[in-house]
C-alpha atoms as a PDB file:
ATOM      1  CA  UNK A   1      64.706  91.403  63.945  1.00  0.00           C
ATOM      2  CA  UNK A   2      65.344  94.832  64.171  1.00  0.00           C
ATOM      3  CA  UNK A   3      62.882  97.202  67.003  1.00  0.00           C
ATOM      4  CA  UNK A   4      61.331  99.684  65.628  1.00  0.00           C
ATOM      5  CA  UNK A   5      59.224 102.572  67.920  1.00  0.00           C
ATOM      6  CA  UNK A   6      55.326 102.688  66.648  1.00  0.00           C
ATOM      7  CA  UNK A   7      55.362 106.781  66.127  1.00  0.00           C
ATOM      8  CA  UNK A   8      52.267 108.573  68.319  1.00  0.00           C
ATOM      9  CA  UNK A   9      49.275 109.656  66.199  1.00  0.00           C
ATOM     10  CA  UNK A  10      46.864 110.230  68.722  1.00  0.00           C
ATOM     11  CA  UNK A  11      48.019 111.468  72.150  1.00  0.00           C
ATOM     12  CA  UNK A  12      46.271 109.611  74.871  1.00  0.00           C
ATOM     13  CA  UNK A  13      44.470 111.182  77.447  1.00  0.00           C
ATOM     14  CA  UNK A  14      46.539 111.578  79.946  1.00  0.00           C
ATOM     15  CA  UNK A  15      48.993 113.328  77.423  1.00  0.00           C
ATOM     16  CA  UNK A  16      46.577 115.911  76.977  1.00  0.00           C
ATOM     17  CA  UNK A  17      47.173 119.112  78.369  1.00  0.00           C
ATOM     18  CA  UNK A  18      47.332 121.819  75.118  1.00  0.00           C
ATOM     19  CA  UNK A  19      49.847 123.886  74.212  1.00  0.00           C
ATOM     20  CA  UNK A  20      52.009 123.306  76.914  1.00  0.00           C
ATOM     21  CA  UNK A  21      53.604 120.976  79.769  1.00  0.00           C
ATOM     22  CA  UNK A  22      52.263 120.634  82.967  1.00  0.00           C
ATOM     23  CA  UNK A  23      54.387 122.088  86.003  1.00  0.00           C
ATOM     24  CA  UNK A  24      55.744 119.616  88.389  1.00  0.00           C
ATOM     25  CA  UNK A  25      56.046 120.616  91.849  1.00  0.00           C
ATOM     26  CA  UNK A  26      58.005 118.942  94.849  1.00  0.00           C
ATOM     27  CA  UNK A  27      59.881 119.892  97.158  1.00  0.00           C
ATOM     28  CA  UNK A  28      62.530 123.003  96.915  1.00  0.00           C
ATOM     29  CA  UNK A  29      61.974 122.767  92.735  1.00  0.00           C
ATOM     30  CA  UNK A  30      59.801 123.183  89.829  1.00  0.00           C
ATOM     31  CA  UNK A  31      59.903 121.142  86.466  1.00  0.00           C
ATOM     32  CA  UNK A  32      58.213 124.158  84.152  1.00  0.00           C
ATOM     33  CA  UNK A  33      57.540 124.749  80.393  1.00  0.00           C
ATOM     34  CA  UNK A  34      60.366 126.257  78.102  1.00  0.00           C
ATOM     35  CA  UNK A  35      60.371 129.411  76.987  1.00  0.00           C
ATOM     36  CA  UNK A  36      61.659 131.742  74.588  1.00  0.00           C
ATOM     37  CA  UNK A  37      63.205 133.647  77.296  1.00  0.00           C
ATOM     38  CA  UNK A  38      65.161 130.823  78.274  1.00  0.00           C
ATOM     39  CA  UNK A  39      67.579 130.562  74.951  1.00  0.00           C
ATOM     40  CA  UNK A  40      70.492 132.523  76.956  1.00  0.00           C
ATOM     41  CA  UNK A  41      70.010 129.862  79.769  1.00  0.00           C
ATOM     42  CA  UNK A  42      69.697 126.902  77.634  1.00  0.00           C
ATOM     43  CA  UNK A  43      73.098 128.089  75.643  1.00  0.00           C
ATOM     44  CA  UNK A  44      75.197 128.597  79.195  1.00  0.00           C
ATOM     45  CA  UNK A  45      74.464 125.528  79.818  1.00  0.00           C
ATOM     46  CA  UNK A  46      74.133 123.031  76.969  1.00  0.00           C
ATOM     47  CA  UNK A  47      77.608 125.231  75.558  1.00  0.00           C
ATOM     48  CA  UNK A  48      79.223 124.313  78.592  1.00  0.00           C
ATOM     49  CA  UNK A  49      82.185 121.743  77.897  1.00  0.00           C
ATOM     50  CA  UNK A  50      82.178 119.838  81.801  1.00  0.00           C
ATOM     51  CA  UNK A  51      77.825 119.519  81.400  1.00  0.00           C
ATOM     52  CA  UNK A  52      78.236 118.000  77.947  1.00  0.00           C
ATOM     53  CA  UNK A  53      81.523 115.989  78.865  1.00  0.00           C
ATOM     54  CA  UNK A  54      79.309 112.525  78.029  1.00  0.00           C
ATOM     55  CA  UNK A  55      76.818 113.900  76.274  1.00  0.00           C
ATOM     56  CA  UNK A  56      75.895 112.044  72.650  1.00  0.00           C
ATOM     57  CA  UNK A  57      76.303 115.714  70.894  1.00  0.00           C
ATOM     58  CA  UNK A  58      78.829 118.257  70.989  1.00  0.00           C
ATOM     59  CA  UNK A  59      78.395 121.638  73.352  1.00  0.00           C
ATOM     60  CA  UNK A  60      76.285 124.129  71.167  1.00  0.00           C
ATOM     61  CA  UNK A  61      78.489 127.117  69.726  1.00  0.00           C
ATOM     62  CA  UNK A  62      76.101 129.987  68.907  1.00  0.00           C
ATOM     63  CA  UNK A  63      73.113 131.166  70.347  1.00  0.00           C
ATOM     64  CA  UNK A  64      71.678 130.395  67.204  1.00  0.00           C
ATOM     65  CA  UNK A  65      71.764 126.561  68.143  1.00  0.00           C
ATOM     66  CA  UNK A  66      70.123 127.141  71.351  1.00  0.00           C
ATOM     67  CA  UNK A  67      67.080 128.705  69.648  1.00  0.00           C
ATOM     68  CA  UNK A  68      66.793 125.561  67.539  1.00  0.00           C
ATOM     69  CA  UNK A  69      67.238 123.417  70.775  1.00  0.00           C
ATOM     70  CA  UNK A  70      64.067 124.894  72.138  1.00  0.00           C
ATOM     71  CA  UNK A  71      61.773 124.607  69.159  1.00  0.00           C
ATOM     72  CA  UNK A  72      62.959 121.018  68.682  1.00  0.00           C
ATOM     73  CA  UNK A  73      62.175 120.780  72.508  1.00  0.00           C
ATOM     74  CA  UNK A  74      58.571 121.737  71.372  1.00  0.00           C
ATOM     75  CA  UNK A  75      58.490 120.067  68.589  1.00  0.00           C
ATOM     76  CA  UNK A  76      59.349 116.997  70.396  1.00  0.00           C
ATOM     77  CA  UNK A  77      55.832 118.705  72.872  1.00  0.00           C
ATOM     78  CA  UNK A  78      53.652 118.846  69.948  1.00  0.00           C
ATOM     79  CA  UNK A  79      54.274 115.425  68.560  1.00  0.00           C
ATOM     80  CA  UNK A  80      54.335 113.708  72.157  1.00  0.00           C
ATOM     81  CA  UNK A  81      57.291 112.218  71.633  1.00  0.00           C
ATOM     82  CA  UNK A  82      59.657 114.119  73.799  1.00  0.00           C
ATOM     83  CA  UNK A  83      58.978 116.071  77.021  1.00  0.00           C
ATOM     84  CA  UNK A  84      61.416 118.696  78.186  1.00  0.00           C
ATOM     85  CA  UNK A  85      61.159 120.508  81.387  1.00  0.00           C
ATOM     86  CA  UNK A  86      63.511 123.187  82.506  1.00  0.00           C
ATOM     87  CA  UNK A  87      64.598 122.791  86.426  1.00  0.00           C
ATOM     88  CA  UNK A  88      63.860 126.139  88.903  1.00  0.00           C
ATOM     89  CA  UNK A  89      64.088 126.780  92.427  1.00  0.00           C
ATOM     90  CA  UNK A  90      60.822 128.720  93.239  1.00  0.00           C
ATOM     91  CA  UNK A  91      60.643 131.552  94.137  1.00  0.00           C
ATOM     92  CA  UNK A  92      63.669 132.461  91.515  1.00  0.00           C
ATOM     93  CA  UNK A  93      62.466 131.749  87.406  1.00  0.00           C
ATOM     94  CA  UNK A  94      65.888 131.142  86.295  1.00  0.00           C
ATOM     95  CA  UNK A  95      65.953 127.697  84.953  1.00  0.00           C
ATOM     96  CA  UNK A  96      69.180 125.764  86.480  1.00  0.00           C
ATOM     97  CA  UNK A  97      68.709 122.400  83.844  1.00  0.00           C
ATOM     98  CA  UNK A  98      66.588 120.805  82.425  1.00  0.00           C
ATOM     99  CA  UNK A  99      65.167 117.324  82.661  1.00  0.00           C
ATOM    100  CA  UNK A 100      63.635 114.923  80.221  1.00  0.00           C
ATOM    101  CA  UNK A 101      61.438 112.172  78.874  1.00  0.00           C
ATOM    102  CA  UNK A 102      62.245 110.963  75.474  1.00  0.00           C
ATOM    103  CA  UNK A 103      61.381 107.978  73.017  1.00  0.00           C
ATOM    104  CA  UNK A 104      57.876 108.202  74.406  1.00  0.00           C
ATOM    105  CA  UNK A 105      56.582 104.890  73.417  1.00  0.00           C
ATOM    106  CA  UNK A 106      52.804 104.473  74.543  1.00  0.00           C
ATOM    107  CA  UNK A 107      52.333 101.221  73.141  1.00  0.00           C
ATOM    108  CA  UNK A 108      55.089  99.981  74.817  1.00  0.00           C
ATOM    109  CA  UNK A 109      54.374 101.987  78.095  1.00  0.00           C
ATOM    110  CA  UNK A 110      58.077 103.091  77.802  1.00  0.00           C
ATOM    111  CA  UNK A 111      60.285 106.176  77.803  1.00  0.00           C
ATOM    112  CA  UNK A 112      64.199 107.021  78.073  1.00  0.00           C
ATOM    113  CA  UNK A 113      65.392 109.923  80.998  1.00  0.00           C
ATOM    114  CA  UNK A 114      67.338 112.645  80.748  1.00  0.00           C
ATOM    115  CA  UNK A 115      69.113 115.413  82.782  1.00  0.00           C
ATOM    116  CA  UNK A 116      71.442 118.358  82.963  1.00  0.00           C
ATOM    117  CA  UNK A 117      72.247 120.554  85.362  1.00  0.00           C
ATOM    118  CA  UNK A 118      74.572 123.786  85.478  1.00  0.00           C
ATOM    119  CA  UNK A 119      77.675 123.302  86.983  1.00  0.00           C
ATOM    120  CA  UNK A 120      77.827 126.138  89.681  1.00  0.00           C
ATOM    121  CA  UNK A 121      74.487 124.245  90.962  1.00  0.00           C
ATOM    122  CA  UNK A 122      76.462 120.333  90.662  1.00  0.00           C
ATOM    123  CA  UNK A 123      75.997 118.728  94.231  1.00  0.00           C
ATOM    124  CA  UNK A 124      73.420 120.015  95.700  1.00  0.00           C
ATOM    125  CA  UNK A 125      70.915 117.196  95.130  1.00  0.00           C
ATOM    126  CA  UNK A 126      68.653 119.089  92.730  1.00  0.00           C
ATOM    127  CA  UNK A 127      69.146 116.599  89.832  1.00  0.00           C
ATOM    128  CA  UNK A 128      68.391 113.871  91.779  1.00  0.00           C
ATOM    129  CA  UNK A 129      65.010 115.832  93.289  1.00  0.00           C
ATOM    130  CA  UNK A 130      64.183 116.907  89.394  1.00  0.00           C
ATOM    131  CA  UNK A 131      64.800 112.736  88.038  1.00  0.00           C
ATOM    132  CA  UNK A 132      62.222 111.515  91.554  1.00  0.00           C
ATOM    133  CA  UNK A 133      59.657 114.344  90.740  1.00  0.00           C
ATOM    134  CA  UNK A 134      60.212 113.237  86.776  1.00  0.00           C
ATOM    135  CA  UNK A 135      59.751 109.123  87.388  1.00  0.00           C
ATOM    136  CA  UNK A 136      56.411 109.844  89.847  1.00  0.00           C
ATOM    137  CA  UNK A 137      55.240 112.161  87.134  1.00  0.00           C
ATOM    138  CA  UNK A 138      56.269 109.091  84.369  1.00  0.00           C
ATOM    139  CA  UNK A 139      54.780 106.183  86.665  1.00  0.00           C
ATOM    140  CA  UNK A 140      51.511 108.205  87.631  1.00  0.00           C
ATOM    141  CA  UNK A 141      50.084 110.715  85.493  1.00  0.00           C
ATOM    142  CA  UNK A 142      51.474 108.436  82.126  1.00  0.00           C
ATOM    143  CA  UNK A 143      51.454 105.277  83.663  1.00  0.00           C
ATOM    144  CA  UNK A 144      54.541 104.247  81.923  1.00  0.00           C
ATOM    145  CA  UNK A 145      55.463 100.470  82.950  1.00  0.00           C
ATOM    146  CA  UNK A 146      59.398 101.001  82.014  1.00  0.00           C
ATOM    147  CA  UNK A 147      61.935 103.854  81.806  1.00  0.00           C
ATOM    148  CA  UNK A 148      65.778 103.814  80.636  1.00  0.00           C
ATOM    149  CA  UNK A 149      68.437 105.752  80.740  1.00  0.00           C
ATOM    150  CA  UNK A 150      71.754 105.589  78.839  1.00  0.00           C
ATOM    151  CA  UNK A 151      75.014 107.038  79.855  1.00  0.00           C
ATOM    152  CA  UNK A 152      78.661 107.264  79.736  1.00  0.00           C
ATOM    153  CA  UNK A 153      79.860 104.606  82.101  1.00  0.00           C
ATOM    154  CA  UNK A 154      82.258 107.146  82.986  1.00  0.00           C
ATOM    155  CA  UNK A 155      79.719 109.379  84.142  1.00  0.00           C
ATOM    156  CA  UNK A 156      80.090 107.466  87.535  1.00  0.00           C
ATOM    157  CA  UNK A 157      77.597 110.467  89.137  1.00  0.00           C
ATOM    158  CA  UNK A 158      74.873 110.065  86.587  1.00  0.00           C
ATOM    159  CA  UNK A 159      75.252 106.235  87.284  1.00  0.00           C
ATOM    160  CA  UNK A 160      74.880 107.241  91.218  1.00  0.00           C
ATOM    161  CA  UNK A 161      71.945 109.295  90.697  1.00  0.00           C
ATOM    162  CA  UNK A 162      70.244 106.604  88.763  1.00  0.00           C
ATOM    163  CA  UNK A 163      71.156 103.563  90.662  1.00  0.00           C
ATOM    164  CA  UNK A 164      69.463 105.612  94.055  1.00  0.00           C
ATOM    165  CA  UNK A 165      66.525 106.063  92.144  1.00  0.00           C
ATOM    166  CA  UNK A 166      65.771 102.206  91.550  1.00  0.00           C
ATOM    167  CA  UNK A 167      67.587 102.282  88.038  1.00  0.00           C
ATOM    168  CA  UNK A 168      69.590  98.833  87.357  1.00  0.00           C
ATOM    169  CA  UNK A 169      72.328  98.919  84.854  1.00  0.00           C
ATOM    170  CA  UNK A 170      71.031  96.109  82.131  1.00  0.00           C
ATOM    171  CA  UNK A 171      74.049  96.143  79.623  1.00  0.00           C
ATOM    172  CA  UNK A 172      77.181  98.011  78.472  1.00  0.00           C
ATOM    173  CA  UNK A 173      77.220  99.030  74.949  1.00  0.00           C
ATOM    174  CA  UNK A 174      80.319  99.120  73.511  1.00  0.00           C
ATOM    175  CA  UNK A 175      81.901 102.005  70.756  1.00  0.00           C
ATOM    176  CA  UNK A 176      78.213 103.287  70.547  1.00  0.00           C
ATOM    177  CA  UNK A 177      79.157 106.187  70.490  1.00  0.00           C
ATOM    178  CA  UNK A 178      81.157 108.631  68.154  1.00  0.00           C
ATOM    179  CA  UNK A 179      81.513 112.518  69.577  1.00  0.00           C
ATOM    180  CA  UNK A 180      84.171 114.934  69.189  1.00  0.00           C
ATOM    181  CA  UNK A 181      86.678 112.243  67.349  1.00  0.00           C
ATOM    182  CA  UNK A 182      86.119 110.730  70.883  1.00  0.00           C
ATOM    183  CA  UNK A 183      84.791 106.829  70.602  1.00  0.00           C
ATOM    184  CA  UNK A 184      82.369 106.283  73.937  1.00  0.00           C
ATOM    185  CA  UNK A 185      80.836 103.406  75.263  1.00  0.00           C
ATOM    186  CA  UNK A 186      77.420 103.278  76.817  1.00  0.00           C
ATOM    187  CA  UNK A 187      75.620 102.006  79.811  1.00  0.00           C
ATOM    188  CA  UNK A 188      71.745 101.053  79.758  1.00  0.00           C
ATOM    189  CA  UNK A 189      70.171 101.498  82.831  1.00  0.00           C
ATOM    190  CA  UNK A 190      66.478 100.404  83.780  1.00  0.00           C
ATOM    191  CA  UNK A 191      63.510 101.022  85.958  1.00  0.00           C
ATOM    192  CA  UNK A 192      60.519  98.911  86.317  1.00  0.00           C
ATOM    193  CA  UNK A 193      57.342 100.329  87.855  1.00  0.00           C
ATOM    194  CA  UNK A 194      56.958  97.671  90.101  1.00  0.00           C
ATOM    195  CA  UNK A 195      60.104  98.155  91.615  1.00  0.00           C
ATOM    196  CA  UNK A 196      59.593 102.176  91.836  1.00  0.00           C
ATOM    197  CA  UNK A 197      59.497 103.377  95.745  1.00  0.00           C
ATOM    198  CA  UNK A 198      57.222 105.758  95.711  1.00  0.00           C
ATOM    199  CA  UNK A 199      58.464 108.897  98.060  1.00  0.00           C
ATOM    200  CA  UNK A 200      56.291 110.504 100.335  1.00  0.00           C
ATOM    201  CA  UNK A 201      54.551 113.352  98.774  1.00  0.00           C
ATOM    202  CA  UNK A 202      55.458 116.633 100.279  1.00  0.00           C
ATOM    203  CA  UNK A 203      51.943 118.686 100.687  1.00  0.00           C
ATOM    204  CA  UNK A 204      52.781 120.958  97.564  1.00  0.00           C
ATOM    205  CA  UNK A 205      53.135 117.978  95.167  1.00  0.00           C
ATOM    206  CA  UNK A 206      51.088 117.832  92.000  1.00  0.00           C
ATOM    207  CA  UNK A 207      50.213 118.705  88.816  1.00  0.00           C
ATOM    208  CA  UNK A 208      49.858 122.357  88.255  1.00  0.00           C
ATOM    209  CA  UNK A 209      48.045 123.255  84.950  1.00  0.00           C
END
């Protein structure tokens, strides 16, 4: 038997919000809608060969290819199938990453996570903030009963990240993957929501329209 995601037709309520995400705030950071103006930031770092080392796609080459990134980004928006926040550090615009929730599944109650993060910002614990603020946003406001991730195994930060945040690797995927003539296994991760720890809220948390 093989699984096959029942595509969204009608968002539900609580994935109702217009023409555009929701801001997430927490902490030092701010998950915030996509722009047009953020193409040159998108293509610095989805270009860059180290963020995309165990990515499933190759860096992007052109500019050209970030443009398309965004509108698939809300594409993915429109369809509530995919939501894509870039990552800032209030009070500064400039997005830093982005960070993701994919595969939205509402009949299942289920969606797949996803980060990047420049490199000049790498180990600072902003990725790790961005995925927290990300799985209370997924486990509240969606009420999502199961997220995923999948990654490189050799990604042994990623793996890190995840694993503080509750994630429990469920199975490793071999050849999966095919990128760059490189062959690349894979690592499924999962959280339940009854096993989420809820963090204390900082008093600026919420759900800025």
């Amino acid at each position: 038997m093989i699984r096959v995601s029942a595509r969204m037709t009608e968002p539900a309520t609580a994935y109702d919000w217009g023409e555009r995400l929701p801001t997430l705030g927490g902490g030092r950071l701010a998950l915030r809608w996509l722009d047009q103006g953020d193409v040159p930031v998108l293509f610095d770092i989805f270009s860059d060969v180290e963020v995309m080392r165990y990515w499933s796609s190759p860096p992007l080459s052109t500019l050209a290819e970030a443009s398309e990134l965004l509108r698939s980004i809300h594409r993915g928006f429109h369809e509530r199938s995919l939501f894509q926040w870039g990552i800032a550090l209030p009070p500064e615009p400039t997005v830093v990453g982005t960070c993701t929730l994919y595969h939205l599944n509402p009949a299942h109650r289920r969606a797949e996570v996803g980060f990047a993060l420049g490199r000049r910002h790498w180990g600072r614990g902003i990725a790790g903030e961005a995925v927290a603020t990300l799985i209370e946003f997924a486990f509240g406001t969606l009420a999502l009963h199961r997220l995923e991730a999948d990654t490189d195994p050799r990604n042994e930060r990623s793996v890190r990240l995840l694993e503080r945040q509750g994630f429990r690797r469920e199975g490793h995927l071999r050849d999966r993957y095919h990128v760059g003539g490189e062959i690349q296994d894979t690592v499924i991760l999962g959280l339940l929501r009854r096993e989420w720890r809820r963090a204390p809220e900082p008093p600026d948390r919420g759900v800025q329209p």
